[in-house]
PDB file of N, CA and C in Angstrom:
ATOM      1  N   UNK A   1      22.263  10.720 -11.470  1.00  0.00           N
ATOM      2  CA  UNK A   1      21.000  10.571 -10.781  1.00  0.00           C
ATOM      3  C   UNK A   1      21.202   9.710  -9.539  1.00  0.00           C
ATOM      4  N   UNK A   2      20.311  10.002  -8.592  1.00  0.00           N
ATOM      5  CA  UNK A   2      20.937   9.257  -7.304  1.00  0.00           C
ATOM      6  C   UNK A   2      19.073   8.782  -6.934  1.00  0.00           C
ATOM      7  N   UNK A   3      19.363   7.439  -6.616  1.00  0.00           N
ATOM      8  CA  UNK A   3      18.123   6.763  -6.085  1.00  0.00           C
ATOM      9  C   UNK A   3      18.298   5.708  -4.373  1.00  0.00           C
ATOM     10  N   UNK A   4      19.033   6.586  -3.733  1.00  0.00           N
ATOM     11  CA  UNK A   4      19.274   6.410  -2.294  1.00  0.00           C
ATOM     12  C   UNK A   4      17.684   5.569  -1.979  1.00  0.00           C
ATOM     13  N   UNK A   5      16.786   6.500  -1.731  1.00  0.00           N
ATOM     14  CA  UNK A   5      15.331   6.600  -1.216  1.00  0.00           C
ATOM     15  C   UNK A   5      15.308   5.730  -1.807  1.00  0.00           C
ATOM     16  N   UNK A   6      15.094   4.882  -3.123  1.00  0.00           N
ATOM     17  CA  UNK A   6      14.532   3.812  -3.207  1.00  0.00           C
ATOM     18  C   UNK A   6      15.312   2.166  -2.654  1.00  0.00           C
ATOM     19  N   UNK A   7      16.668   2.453  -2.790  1.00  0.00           N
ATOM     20  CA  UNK A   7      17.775   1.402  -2.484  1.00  0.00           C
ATOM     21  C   UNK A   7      16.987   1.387  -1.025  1.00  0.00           C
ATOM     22  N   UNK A   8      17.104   2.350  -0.150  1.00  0.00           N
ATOM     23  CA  UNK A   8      16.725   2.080   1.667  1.00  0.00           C
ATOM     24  C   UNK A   8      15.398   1.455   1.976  1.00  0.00           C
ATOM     25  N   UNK A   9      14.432   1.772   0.774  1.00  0.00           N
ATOM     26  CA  UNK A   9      13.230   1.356   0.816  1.00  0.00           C
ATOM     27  C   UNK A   9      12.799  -0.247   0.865  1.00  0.00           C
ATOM     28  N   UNK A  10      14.115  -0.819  -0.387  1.00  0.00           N
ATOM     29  CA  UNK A  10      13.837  -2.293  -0.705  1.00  0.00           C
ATOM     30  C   UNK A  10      15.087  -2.600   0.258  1.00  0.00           C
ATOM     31  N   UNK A  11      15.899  -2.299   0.936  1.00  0.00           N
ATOM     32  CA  UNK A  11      17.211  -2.880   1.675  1.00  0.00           C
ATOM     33  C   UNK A  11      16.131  -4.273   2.303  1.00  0.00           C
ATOM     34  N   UNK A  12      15.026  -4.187   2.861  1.00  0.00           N
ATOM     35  CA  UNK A  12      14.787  -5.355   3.677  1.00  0.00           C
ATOM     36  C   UNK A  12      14.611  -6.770   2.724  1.00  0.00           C
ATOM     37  N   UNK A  13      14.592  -6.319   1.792  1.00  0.00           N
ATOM     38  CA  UNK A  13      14.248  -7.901   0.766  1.00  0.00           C
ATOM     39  C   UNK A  13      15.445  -8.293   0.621  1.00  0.00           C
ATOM     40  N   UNK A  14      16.488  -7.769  -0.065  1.00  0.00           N
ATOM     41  CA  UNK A  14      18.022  -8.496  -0.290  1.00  0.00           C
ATOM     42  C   UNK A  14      18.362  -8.957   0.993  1.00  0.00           C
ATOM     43  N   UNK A  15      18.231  -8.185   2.291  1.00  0.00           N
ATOM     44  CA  UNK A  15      18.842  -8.395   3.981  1.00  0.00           C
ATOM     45  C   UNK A  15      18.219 -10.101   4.163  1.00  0.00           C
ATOM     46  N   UNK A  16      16.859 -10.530   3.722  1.00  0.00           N
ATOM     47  CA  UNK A  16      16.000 -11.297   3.978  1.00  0.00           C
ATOM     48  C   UNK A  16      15.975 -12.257   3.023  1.00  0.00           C
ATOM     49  N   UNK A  17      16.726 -12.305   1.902  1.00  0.00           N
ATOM     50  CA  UNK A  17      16.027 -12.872   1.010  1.00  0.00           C
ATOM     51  C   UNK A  17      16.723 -14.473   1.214  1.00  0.00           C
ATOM     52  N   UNK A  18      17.615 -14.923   1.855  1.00  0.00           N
ATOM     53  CA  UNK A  18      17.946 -16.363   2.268  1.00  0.00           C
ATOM     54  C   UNK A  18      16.898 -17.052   2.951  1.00  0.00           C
ATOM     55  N   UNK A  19      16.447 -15.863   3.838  1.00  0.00           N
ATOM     56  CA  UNK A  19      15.577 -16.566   4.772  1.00  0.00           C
ATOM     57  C   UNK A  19      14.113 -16.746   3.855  1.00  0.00           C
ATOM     58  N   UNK A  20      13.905 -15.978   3.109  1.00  0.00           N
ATOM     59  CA  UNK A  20      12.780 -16.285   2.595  1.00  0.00           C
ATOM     60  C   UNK A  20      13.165 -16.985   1.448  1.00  0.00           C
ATOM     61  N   UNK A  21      13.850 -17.664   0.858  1.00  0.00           N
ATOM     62  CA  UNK A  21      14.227 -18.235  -0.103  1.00  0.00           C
ATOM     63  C   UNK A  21      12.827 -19.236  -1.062  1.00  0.00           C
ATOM     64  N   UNK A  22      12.404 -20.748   0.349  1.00  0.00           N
ATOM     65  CA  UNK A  22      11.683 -21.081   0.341  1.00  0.00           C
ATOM     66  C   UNK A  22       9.944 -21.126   0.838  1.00  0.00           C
ATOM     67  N   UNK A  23       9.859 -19.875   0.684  1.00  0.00           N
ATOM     68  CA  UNK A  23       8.708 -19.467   1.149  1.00  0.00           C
ATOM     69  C   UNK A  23       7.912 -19.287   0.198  1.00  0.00           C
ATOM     70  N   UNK A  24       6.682 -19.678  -0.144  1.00  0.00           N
ATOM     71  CA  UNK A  24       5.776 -19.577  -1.103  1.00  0.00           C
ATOM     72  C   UNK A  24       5.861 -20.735  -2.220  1.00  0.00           C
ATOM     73  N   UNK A  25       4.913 -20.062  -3.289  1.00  0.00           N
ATOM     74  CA  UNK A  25       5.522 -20.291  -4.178  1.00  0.00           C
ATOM     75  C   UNK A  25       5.594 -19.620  -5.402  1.00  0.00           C
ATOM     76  N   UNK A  26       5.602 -20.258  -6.842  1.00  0.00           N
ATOM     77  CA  UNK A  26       5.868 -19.383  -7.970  1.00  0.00           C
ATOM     78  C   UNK A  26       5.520 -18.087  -7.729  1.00  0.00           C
ATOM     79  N   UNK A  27       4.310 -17.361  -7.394  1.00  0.00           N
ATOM     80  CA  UNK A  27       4.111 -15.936  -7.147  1.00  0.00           C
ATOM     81  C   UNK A  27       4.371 -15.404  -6.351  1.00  0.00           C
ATOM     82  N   UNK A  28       5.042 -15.878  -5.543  1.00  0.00           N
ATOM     83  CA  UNK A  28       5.395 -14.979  -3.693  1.00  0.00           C
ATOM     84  C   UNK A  28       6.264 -14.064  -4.316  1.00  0.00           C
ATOM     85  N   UNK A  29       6.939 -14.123  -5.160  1.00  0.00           N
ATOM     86  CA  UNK A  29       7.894 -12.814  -5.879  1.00  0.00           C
ATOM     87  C   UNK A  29       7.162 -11.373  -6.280  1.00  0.00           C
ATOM     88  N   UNK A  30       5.853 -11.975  -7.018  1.00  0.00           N
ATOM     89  CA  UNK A  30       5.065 -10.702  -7.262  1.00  0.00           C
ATOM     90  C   UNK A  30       4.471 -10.748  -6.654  1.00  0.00           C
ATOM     91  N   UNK A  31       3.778 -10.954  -5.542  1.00  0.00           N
ATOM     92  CA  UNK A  31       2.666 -10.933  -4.366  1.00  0.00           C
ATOM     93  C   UNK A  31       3.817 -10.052  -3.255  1.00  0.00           C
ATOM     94  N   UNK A  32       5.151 -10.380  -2.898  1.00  0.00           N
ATOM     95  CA  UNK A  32       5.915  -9.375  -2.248  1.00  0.00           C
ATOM     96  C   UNK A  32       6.008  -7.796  -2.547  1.00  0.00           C
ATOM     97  N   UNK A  33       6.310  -8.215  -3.969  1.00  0.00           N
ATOM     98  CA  UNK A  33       6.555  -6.780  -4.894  1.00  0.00           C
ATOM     99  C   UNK A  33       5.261  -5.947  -4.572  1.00  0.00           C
ATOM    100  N   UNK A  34       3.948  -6.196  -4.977  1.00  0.00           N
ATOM    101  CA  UNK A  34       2.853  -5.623  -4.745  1.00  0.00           C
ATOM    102  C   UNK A  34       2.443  -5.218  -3.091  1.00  0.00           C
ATOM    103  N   UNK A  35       3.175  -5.824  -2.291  1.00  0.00           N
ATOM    104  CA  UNK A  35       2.854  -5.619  -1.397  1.00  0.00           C
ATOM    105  C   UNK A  35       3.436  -4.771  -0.607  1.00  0.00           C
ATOM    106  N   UNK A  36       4.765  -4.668  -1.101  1.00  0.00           N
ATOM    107  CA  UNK A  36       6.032  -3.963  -0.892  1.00  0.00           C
ATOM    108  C   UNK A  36       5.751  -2.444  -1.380  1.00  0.00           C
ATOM    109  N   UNK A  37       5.666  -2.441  -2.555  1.00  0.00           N
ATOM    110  CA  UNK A  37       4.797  -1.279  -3.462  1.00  0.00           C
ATOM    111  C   UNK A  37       3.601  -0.453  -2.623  1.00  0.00           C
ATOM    112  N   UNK A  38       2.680  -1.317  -1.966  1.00  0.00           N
ATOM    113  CA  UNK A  38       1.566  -0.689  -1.502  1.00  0.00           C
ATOM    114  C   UNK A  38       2.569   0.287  -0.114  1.00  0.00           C
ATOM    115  N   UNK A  39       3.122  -0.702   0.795  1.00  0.00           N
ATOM    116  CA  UNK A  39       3.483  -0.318   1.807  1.00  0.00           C
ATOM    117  C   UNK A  39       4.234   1.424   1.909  1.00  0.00           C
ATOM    118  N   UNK A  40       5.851   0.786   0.886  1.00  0.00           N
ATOM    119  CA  UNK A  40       6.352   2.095   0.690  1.00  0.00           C
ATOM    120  C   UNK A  40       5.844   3.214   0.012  1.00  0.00           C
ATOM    121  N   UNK A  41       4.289   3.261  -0.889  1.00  0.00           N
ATOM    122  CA  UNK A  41       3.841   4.367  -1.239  1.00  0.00           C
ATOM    123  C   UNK A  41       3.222   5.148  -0.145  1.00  0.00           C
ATOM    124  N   UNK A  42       2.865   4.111   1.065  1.00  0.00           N
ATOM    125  CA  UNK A  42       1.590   5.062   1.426  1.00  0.00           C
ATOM    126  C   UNK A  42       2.947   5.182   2.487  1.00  0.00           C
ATOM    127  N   UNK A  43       4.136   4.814   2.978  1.00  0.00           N
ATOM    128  CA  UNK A  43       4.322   5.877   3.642  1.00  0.00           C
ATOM    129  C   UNK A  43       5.876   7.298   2.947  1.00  0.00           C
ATOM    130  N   UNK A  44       5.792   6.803   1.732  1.00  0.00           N
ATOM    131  CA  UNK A  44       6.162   8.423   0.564  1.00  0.00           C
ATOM    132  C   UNK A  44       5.440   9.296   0.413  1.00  0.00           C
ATOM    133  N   UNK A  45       3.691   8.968   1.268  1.00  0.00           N
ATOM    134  CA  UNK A  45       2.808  10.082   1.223  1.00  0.00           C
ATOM    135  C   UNK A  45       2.358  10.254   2.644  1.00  0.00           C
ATOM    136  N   UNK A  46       3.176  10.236   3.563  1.00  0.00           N
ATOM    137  CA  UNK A  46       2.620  10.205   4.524  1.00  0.00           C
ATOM    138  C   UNK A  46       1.550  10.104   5.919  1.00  0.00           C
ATOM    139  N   UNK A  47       1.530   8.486   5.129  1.00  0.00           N
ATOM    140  CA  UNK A  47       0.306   7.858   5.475  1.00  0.00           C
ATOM    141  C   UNK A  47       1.117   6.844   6.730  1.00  0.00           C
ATOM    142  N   UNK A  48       0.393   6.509   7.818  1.00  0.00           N
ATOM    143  CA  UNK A  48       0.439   5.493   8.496  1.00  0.00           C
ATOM    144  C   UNK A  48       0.549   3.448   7.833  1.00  0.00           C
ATOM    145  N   UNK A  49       1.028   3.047   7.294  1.00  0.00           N
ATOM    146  CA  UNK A  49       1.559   1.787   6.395  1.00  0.00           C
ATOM    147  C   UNK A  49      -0.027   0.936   7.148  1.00  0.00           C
ATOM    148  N   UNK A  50       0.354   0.596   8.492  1.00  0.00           N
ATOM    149  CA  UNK A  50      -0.752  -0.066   8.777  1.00  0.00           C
ATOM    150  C   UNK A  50      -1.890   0.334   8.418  1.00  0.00           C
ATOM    151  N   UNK A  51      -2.818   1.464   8.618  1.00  0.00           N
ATOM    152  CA  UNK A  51      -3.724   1.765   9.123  1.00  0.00           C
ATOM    153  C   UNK A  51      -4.663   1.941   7.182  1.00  0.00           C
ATOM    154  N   UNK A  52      -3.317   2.436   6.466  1.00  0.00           N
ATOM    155  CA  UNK A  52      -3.613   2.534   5.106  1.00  0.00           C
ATOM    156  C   UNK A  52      -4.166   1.141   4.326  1.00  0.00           C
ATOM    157  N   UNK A  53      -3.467   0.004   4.932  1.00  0.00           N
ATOM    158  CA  UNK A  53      -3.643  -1.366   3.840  1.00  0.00           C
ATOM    159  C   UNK A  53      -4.915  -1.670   4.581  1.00  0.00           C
ATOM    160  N   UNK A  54      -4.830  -1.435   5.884  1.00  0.00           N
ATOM    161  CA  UNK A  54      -6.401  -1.841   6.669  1.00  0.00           C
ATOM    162  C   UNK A  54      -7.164  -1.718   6.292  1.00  0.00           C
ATOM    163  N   UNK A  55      -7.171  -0.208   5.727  1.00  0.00           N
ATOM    164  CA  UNK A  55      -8.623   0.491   5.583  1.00  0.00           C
ATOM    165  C   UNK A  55      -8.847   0.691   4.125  1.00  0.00           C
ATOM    166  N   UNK A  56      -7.605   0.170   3.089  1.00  0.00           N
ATOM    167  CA  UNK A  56      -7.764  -0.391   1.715  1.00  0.00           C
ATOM    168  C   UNK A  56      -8.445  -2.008   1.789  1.00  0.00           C
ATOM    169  N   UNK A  57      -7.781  -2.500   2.329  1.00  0.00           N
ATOM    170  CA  UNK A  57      -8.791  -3.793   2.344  1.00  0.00           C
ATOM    171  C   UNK A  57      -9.683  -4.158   2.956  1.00  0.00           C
ATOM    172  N   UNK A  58     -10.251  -3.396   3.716  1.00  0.00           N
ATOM    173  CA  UNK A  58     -12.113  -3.469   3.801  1.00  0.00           C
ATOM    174  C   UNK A  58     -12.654  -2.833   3.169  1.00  0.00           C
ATOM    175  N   UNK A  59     -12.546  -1.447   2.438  1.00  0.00           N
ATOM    176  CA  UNK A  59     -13.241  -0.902   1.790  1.00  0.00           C
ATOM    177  C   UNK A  59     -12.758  -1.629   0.003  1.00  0.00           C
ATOM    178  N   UNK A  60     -11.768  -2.340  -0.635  1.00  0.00           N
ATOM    179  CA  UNK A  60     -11.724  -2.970  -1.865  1.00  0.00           C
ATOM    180  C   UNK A  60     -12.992  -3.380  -2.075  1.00  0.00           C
ATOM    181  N   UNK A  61     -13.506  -4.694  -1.161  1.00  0.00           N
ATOM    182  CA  UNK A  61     -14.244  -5.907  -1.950  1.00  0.00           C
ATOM    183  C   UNK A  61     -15.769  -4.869  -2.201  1.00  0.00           C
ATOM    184  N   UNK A  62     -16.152  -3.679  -1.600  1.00  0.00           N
ATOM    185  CA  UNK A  62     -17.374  -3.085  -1.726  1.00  0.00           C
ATOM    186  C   UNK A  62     -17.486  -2.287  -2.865  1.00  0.00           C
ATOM    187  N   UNK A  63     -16.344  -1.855  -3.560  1.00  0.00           N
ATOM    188  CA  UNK A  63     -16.011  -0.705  -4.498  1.00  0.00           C
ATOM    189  C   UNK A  63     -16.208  -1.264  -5.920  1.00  0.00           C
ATOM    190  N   UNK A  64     -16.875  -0.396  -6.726  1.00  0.00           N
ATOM    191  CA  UNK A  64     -16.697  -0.671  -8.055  1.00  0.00           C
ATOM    192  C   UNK A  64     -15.237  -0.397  -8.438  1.00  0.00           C
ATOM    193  N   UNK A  65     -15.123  -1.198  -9.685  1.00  0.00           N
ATOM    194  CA  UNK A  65     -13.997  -0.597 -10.386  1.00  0.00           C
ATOM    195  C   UNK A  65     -12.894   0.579 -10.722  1.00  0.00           C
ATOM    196  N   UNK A  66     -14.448   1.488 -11.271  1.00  0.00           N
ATOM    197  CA  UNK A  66     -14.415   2.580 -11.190  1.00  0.00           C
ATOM    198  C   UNK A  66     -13.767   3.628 -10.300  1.00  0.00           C
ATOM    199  N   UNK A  67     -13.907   3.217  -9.231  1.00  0.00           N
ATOM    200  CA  UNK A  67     -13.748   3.895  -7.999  1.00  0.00           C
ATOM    201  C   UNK A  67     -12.727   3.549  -7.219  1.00  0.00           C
ATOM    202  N   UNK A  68     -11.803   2.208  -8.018  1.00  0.00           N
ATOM    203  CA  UNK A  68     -10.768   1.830  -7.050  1.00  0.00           C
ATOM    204  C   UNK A  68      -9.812   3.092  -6.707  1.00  0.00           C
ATOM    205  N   UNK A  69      -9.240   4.420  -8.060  1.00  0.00           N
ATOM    206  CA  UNK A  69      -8.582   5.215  -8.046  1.00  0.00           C
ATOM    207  C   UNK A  69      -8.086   5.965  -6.499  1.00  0.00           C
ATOM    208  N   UNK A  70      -9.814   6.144  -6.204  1.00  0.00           N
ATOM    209  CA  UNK A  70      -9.609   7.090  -4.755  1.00  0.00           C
ATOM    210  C   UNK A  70      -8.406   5.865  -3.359  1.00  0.00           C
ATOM    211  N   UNK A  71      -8.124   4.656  -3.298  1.00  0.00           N
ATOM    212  CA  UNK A  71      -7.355   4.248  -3.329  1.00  0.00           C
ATOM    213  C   UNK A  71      -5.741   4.326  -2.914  1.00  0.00           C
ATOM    214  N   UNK A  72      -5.688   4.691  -4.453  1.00  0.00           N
ATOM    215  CA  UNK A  72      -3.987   4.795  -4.117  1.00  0.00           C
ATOM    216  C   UNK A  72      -3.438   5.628  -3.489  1.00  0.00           C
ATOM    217  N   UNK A  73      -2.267   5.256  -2.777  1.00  0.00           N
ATOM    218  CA  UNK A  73      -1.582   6.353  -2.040  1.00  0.00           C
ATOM    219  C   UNK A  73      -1.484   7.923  -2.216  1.00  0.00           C
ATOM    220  N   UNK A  74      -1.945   8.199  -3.119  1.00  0.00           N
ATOM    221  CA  UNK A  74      -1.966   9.610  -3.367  1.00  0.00           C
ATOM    222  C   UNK A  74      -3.071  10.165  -3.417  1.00  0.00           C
ATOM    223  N   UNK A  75      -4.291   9.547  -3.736  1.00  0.00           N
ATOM    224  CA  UNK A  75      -5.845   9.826  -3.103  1.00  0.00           C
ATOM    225  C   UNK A  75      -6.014   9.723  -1.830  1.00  0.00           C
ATOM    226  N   UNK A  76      -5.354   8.630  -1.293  1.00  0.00           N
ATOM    227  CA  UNK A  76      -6.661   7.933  -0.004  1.00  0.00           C
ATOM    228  C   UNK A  76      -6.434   9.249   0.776  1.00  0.00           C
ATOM    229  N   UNK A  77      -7.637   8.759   1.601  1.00  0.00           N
ATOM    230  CA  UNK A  77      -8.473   9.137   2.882  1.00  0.00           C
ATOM    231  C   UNK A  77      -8.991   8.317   3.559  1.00  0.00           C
ATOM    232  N   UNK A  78      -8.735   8.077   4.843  1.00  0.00           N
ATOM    233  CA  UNK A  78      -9.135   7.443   5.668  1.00  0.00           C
ATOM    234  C   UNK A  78     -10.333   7.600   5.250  1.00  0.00           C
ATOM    235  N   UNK A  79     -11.334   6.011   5.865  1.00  0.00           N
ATOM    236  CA  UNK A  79     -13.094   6.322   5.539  1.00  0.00           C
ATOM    237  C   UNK A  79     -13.663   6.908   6.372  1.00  0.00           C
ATOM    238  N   UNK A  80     -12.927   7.365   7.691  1.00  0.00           N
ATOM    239  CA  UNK A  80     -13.814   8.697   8.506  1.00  0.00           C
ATOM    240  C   UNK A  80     -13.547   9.685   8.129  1.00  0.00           C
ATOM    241  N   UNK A  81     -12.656   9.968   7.333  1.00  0.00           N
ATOM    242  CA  UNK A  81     -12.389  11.317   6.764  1.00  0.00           C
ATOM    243  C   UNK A  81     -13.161  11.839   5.625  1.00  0.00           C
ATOM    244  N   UNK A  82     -13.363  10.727   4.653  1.00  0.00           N
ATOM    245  CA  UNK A  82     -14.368  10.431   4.001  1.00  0.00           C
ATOM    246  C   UNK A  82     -15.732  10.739   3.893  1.00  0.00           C
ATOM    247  N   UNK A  83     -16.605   9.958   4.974  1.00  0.00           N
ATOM    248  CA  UNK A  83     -17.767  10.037   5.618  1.00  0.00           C
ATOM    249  C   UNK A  83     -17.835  11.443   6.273  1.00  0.00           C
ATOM    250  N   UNK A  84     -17.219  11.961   7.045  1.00  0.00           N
ATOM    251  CA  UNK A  84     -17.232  13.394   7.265  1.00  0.00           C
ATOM    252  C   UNK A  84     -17.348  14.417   6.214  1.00  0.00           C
ATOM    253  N   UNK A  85     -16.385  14.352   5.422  1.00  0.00           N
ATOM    254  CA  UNK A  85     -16.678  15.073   4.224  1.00  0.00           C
ATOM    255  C   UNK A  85     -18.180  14.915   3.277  1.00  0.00           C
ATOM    256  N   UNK A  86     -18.644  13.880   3.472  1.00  0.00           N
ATOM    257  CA  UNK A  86     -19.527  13.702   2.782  1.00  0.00           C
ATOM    258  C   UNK A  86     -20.769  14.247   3.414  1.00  0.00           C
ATOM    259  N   UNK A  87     -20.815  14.111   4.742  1.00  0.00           N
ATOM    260  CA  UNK A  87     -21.596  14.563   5.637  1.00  0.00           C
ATOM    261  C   UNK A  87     -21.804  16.259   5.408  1.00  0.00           C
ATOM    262  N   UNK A  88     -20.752  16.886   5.674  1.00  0.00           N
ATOM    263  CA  UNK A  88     -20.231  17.965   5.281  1.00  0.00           C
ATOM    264  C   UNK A  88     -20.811  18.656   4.253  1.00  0.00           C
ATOM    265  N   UNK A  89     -20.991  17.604   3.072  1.00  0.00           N
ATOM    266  CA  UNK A  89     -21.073  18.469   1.529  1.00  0.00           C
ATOM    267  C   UNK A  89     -22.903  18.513   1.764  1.00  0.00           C
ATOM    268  N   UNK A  90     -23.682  17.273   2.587  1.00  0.00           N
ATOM    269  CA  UNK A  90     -24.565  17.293   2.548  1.00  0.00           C
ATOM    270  C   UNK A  90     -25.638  17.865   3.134  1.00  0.00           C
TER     271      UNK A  90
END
């Protein structure tokens, strides 16, 4: 089994990780990971990295629970894409 794609994905944390040695604290390990995670999914789905966490974190704090799903990298939609569609159905 060969996992190239994921080794190239994380190369920047081992390249970095002196320099970030003392940075944070106890959780900056899993606060990276999660963040790292968000980044390289949305662009394995060919999403824009920026434009995806942007428009995940203004639309989070409004969302039920329920509804976080639409979300993840393999749902989202931009929220004008969204709103159009909805417009659309209506």
């Amino acid at each position: 089994m060969d996992n190239n794609v994921i080794k190239n994905a994380i190369r920047p944390t081992p390249v970095g990780k002196k320099n970030w040695l003392f940075i944070g604290g106890e959780a900056t390990g899993e606060t990276s990971a999660v963040i790292y995670t968000l980044i390289e999914g949305a662009k394995r789905h060919g999403h824009e990295p920026y434009a995806y966490v942007k428009d995940v974190l203004e639309r989070l704090p409004v969302m039920k629970a329920s509804e976080v799903d639409v979300l993840l990298p393999r749902n989202w939609q931009p929220a004008t894409a969204m709103q159009q569609t909805v417009q659309a159905a209506s």
